[in-house]
PDB file of N, CA and C in Angstrom:
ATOM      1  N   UNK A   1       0.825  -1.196   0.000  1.00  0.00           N
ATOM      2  CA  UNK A   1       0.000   0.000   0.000  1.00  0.00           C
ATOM      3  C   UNK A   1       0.865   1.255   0.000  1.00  0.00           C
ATOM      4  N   UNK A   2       2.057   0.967   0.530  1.00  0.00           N
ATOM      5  CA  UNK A   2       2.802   2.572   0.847  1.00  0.00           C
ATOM      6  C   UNK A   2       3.397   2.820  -0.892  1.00  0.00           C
ATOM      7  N   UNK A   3       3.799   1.446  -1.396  1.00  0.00           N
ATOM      8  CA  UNK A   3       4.472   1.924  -2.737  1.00  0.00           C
ATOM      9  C   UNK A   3       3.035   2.379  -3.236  1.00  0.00           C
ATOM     10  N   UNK A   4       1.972   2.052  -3.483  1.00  0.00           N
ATOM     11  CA  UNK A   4       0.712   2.408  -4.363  1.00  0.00           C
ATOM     12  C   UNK A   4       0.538   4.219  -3.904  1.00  0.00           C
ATOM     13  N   UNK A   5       0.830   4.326  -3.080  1.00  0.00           N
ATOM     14  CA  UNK A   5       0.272   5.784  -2.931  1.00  0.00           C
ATOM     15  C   UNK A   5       2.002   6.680  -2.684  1.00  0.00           C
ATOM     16  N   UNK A   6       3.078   6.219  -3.034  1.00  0.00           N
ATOM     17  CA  UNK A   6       4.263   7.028  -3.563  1.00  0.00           C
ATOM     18  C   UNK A   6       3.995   6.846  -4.925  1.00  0.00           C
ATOM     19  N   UNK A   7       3.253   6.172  -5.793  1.00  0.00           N
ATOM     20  CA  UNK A   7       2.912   6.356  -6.881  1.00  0.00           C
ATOM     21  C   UNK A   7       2.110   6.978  -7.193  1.00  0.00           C
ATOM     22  N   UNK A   8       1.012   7.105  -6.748  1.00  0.00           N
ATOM     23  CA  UNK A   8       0.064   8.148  -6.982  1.00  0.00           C
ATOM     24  C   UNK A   8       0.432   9.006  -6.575  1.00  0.00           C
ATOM     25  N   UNK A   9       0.940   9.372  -5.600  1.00  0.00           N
ATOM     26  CA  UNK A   9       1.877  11.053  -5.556  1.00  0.00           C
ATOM     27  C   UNK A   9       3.090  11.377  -6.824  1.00  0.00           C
ATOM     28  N   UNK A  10       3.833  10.401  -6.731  1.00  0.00           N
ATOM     29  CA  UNK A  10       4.481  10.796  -8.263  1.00  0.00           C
ATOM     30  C   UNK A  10       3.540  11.688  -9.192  1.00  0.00           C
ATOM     31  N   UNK A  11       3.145  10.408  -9.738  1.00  0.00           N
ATOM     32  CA  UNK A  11       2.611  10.137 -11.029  1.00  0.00           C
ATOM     33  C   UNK A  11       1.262  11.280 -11.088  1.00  0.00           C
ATOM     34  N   UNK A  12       0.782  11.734  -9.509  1.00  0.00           N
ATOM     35  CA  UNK A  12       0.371  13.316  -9.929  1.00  0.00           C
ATOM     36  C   UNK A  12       0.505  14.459 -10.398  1.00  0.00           C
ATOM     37  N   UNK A  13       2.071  13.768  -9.707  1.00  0.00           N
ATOM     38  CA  UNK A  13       2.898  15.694  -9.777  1.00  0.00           C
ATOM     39  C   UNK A  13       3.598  15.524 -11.455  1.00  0.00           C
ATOM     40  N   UNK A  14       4.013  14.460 -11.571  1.00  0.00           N
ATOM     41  CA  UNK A  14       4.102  14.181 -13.110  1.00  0.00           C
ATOM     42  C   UNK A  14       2.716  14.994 -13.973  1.00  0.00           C
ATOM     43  N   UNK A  15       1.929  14.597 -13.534  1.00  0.00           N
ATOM     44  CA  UNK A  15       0.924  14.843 -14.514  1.00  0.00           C
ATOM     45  C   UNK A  15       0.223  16.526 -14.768  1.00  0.00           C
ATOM     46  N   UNK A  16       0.910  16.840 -13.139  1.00  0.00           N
ATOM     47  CA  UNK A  16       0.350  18.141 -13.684  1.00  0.00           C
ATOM     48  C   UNK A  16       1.429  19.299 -13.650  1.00  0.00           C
ATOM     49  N   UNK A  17       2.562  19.031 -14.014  1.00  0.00           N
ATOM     50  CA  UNK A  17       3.560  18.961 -14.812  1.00  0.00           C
ATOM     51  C   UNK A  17       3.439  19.077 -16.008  1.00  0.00           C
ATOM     52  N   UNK A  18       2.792  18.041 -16.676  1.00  0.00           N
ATOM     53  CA  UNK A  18       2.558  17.646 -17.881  1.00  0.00           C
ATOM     54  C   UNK A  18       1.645  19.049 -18.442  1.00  0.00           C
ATOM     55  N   UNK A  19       0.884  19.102 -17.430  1.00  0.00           N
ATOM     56  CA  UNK A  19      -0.507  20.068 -18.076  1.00  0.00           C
ATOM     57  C   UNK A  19      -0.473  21.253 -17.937  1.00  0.00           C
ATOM     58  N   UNK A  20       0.538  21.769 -17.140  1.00  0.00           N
ATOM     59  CA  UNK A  20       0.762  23.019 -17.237  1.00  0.00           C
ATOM     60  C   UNK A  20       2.339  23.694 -18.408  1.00  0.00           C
ATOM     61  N   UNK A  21       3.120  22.277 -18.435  1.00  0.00           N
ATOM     62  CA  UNK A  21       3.816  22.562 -19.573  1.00  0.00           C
ATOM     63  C   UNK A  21       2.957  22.876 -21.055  1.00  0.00           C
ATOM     64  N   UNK A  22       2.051  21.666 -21.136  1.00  0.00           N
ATOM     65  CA  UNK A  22       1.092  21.831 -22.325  1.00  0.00           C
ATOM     66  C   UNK A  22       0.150  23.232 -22.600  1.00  0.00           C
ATOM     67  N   UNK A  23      -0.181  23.431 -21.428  1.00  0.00           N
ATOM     68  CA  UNK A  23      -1.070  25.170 -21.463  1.00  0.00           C
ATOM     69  C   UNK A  23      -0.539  26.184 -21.664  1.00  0.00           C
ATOM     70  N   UNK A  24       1.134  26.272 -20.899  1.00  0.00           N
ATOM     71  CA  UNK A  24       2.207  27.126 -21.378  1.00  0.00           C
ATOM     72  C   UNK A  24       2.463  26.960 -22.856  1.00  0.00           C
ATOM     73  N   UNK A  25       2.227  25.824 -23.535  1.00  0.00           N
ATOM     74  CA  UNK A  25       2.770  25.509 -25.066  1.00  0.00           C
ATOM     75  C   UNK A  25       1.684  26.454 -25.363  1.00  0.00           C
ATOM     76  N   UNK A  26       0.156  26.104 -25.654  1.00  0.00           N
ATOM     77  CA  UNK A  26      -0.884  26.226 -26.254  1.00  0.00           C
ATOM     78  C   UNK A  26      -1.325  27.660 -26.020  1.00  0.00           C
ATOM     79  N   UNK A  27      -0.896  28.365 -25.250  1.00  0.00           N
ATOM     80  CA  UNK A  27      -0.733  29.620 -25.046  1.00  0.00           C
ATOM     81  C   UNK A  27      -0.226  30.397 -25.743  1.00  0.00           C
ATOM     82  N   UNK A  28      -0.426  31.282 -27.243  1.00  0.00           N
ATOM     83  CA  UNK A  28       0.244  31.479 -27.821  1.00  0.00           C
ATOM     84  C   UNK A  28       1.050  33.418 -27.720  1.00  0.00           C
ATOM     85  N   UNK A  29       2.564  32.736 -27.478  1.00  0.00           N
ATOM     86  CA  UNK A  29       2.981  34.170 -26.737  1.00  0.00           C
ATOM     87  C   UNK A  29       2.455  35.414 -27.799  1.00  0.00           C
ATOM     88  N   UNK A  30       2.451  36.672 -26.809  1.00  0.00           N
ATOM     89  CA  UNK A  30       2.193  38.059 -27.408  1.00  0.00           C
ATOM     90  C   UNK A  30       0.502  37.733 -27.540  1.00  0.00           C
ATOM     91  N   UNK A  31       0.080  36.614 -27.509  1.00  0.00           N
ATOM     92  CA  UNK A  31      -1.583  36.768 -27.650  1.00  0.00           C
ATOM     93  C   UNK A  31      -2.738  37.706 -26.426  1.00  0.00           C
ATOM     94  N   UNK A  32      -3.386  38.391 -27.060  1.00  0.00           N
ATOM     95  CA  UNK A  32      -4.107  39.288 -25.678  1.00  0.00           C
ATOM     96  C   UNK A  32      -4.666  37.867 -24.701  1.00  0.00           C
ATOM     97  N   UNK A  33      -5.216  38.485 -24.020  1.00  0.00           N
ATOM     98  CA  UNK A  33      -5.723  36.946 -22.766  1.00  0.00           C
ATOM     99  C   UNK A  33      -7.305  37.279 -23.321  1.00  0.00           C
ATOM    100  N   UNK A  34      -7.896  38.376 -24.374  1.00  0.00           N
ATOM    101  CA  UNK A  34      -9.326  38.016 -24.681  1.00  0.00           C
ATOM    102  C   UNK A  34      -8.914  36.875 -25.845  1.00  0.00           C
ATOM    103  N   UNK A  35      -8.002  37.036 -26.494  1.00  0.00           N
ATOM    104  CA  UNK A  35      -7.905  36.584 -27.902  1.00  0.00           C
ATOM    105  C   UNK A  35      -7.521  34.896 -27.468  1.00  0.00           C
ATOM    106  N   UNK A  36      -7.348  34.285 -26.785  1.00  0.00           N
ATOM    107  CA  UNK A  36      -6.755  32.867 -26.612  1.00  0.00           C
ATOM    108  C   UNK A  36      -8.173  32.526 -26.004  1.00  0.00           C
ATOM    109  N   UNK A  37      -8.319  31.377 -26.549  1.00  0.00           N
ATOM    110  CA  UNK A  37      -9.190  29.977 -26.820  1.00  0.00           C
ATOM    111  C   UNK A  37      -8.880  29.135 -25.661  1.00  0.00           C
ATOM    112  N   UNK A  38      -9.251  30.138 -24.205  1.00  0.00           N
ATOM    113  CA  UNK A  38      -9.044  28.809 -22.926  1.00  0.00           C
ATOM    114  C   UNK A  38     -10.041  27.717 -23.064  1.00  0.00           C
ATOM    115  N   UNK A  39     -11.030  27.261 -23.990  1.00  0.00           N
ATOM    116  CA  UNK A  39     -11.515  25.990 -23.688  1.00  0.00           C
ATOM    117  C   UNK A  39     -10.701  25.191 -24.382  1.00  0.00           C
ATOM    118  N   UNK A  40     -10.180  25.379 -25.272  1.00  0.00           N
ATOM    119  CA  UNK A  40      -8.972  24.087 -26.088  1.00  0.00           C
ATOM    120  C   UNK A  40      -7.747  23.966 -25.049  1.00  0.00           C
ATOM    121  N   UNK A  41      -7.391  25.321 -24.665  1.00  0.00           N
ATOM    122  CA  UNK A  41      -6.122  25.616 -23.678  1.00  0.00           C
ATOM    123  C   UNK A  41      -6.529  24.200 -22.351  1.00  0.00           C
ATOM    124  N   UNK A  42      -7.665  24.358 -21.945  1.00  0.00           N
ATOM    125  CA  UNK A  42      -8.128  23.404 -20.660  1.00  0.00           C
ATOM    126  C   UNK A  42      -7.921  22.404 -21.196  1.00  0.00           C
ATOM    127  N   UNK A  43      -8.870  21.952 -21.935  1.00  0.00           N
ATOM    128  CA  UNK A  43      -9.193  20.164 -22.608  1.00  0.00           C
ATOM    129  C   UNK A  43      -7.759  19.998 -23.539  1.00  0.00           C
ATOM    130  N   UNK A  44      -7.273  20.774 -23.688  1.00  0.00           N
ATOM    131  CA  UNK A  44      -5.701  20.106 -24.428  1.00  0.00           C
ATOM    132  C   UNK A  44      -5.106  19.682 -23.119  1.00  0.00           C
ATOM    133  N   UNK A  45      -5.280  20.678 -21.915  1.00  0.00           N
ATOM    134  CA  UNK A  45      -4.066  20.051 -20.678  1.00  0.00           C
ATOM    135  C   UNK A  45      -4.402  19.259 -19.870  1.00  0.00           C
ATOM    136  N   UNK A  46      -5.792  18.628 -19.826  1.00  0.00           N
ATOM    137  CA  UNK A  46      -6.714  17.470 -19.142  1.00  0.00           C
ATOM    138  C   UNK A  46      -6.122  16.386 -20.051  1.00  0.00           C
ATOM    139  N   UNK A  47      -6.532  16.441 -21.068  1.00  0.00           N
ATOM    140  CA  UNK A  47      -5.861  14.988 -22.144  1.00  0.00           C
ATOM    141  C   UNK A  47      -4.190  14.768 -22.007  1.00  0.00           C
ATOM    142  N   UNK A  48      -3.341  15.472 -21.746  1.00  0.00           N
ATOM    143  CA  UNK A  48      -1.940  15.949 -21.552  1.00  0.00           C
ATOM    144  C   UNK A  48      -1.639  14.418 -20.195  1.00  0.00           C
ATOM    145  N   UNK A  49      -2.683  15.405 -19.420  1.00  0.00           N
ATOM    146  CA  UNK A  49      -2.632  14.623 -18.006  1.00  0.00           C
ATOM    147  C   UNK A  49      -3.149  13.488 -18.088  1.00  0.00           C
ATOM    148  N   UNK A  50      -4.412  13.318 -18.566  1.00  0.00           N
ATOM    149  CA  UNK A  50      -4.674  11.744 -18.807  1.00  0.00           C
ATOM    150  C   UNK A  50      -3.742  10.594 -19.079  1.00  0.00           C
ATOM    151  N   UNK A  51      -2.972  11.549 -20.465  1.00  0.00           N
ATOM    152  CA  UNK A  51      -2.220  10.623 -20.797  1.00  0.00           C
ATOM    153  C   UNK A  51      -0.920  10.471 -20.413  1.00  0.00           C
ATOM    154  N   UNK A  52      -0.637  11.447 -19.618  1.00  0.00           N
ATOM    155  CA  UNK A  52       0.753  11.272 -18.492  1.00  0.00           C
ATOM    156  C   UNK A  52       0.750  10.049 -17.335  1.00  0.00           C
ATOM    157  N   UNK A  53      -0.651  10.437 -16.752  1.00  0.00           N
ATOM    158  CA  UNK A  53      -1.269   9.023 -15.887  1.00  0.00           C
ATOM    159  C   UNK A  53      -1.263   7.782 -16.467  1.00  0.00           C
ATOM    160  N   UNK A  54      -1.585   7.867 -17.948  1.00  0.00           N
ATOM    161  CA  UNK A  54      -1.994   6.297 -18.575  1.00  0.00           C
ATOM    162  C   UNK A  54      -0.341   6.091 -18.739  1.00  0.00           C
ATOM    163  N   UNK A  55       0.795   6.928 -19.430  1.00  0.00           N
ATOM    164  CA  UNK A  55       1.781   6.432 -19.784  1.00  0.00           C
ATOM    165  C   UNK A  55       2.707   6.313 -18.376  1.00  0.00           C
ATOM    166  N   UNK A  56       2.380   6.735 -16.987  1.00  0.00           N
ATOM    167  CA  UNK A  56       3.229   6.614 -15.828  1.00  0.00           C
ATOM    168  C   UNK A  56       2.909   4.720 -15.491  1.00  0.00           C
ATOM    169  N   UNK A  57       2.154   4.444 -15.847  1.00  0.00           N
ATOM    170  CA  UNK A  57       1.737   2.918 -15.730  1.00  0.00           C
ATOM    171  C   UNK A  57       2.634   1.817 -15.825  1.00  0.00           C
ATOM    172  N   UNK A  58       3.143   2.531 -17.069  1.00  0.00           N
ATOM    173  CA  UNK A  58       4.180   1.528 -17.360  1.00  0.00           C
ATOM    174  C   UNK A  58       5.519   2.260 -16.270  1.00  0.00           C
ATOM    175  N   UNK A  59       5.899   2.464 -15.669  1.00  0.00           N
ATOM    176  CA  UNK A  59       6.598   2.775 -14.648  1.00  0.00           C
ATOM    177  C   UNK A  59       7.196   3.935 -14.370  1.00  0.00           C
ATOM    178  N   UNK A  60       7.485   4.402 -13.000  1.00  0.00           N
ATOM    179  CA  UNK A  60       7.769   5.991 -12.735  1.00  0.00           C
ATOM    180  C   UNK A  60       9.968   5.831 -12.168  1.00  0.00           C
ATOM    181  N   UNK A  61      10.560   6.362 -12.899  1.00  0.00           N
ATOM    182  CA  UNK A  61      12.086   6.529 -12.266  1.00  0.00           C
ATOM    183  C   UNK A  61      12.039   6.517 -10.913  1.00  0.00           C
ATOM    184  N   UNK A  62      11.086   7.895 -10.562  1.00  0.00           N
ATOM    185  CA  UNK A  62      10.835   8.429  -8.949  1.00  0.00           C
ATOM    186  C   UNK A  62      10.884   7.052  -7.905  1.00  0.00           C
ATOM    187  N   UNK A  63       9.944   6.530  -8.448  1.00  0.00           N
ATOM    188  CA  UNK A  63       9.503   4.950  -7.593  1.00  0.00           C
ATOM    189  C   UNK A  63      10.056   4.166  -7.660  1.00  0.00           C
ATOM    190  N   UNK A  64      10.982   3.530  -8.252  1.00  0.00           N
ATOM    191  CA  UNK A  64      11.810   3.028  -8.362  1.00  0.00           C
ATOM    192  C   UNK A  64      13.335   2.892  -7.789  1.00  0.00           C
ATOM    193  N   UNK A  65      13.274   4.178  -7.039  1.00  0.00           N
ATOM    194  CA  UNK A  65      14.721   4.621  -6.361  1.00  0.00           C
ATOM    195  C   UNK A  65      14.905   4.037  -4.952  1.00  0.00           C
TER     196      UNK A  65
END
């Protein structure tokens, strides 16, 4: 149980990691903040994270140490 939930702490902070790198991408610099498209900006960095979670599965470095 203790490794299952050092993994789920990883593999959180991995993920939202993931989604705030991706929102920083999708953010396009010099753009006004009316002119950017935060509903793609969100649902691009939810799927980001999804799939950070689905690909931490196959195993985390962190956890492993």
């Amino acid at each position: 149980m203790e490794e299952f939930k050092k993994w789920i702490k990883c593999a959180g902070v991995r993920a939202i990691k993931t989604m705030a790198q991706t929102a920083g991408g999708s953010i396009t610099v010099g753009a006004l903040m009316s002119d950017i498209n935060w509903i793609a900006v969100v649902s691009t960095s939810l799927v980001a994270g999804i799939y950070s979670l689905i690909t931490s599965v196959a195993g985390l470095p962190e956890v492993e140490e």
